[in-house]
C-alpha atoms as a PDB file:
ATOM      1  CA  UNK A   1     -10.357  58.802 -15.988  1.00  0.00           C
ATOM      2  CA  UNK A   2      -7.698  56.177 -15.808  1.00  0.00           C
ATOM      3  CA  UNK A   3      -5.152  58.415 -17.866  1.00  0.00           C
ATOM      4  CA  UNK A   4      -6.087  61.217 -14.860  1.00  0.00           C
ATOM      5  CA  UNK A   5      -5.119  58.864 -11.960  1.00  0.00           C
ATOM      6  CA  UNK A   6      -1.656  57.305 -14.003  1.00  0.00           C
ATOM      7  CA  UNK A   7      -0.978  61.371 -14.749  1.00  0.00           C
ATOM      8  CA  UNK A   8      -1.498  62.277 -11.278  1.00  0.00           C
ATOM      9  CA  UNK A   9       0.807  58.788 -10.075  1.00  0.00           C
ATOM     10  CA  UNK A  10       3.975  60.113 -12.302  1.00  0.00           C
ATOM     11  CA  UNK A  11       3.093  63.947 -10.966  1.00  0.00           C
ATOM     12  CA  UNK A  12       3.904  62.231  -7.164  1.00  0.00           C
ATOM     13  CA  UNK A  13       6.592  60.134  -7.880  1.00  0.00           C
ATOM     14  CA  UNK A  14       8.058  63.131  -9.392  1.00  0.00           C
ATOM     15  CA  UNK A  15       7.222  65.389  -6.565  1.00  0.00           C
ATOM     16  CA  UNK A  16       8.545  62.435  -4.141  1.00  0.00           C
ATOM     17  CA  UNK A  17      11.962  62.423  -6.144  1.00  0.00           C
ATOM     18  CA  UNK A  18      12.889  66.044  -6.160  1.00  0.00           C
ATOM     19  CA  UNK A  19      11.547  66.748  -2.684  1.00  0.00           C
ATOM     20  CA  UNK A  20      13.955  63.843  -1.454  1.00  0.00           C
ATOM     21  CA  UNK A  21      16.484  64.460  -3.738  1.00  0.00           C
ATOM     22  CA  UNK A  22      16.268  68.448  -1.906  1.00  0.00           C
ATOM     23  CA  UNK A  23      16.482  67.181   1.634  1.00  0.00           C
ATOM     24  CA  UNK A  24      19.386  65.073   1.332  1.00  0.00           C
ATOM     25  CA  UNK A  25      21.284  67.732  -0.586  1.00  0.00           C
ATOM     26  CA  UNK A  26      20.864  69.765   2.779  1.00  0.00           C
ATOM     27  CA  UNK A  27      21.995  66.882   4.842  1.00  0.00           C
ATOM     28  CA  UNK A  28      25.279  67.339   6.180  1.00  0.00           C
ATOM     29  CA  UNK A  29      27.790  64.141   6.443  1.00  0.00           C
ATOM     30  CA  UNK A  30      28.502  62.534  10.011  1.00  0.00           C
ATOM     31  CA  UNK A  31      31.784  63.571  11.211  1.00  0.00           C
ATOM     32  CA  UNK A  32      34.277  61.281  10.058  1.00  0.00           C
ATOM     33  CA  UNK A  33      33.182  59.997   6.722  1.00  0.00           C
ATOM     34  CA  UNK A  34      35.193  62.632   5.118  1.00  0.00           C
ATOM     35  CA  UNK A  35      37.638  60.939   2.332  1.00  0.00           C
ATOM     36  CA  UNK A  36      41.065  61.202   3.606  1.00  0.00           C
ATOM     37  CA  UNK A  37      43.561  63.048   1.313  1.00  0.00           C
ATOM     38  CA  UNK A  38      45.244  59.705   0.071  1.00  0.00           C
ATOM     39  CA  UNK A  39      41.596  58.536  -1.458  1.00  0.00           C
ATOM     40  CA  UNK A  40      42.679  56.927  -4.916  1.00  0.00           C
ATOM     41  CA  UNK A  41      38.870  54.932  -5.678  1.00  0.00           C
ATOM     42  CA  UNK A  42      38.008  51.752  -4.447  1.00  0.00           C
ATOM     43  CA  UNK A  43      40.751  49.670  -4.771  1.00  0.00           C
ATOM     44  CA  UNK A  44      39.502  47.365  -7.232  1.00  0.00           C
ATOM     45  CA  UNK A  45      41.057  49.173 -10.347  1.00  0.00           C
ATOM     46  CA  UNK A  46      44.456  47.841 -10.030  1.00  0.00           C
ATOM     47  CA  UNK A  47      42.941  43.792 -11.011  1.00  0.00           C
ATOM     48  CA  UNK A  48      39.822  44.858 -13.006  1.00  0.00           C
ATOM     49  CA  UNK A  49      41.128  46.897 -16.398  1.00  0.00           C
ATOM     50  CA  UNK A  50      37.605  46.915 -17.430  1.00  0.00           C
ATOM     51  CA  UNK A  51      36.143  48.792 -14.735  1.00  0.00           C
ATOM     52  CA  UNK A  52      34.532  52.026 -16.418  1.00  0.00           C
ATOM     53  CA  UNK A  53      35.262  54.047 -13.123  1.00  0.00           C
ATOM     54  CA  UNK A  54      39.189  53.964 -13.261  1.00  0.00           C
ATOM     55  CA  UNK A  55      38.797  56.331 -16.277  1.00  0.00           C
ATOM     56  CA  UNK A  56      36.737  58.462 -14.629  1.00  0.00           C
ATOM     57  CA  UNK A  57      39.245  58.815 -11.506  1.00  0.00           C
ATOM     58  CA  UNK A  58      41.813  59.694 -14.281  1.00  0.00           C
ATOM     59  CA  UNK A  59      39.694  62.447 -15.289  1.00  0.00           C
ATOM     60  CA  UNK A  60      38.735  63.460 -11.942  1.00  0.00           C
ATOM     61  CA  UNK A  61      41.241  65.610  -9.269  1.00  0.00           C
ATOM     62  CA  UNK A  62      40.197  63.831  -6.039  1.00  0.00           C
ATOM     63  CA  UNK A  63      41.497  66.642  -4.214  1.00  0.00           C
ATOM     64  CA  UNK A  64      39.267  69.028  -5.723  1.00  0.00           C
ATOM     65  CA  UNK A  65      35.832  67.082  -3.956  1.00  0.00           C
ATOM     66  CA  UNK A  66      34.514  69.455  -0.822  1.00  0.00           C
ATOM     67  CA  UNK A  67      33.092  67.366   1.470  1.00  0.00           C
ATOM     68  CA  UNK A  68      30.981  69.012   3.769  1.00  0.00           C
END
């Protein structure tokens, strides 16, 4: 019985996940928290070398995001 209940606790967290994960992929963005054209990352690149994001804005065309 106790493997039941844990089985039906992962079933509803899963449940939980994708139906959230669902409604805020319909959820459109307030007006004006589109990322202006000049977006570059968070500014914290240019003193941190480490940071594992500035390789992935390297990789990534900013200009190609569609914010809707």
């Amino acid at each position: 019985m106790p493997y039941v209940i844990g089985v039906l606790v992962v079933v509803a967290v899963v449940v939980l996940y994708v139906v959230s994960y669902t409604a805020n992929e319909k959820t459109k963005a307030p007006e004006g928290c589109a990322l202006p054209a000049d977006f570059k990352g968070c500014g914290s690149c240019s003193t941190n070398s480490s940071c594992s994001l500035n390789k992935k804005i390297e990789d990534i065309n900013i200009k190609e995001i569609n914010v809707k």
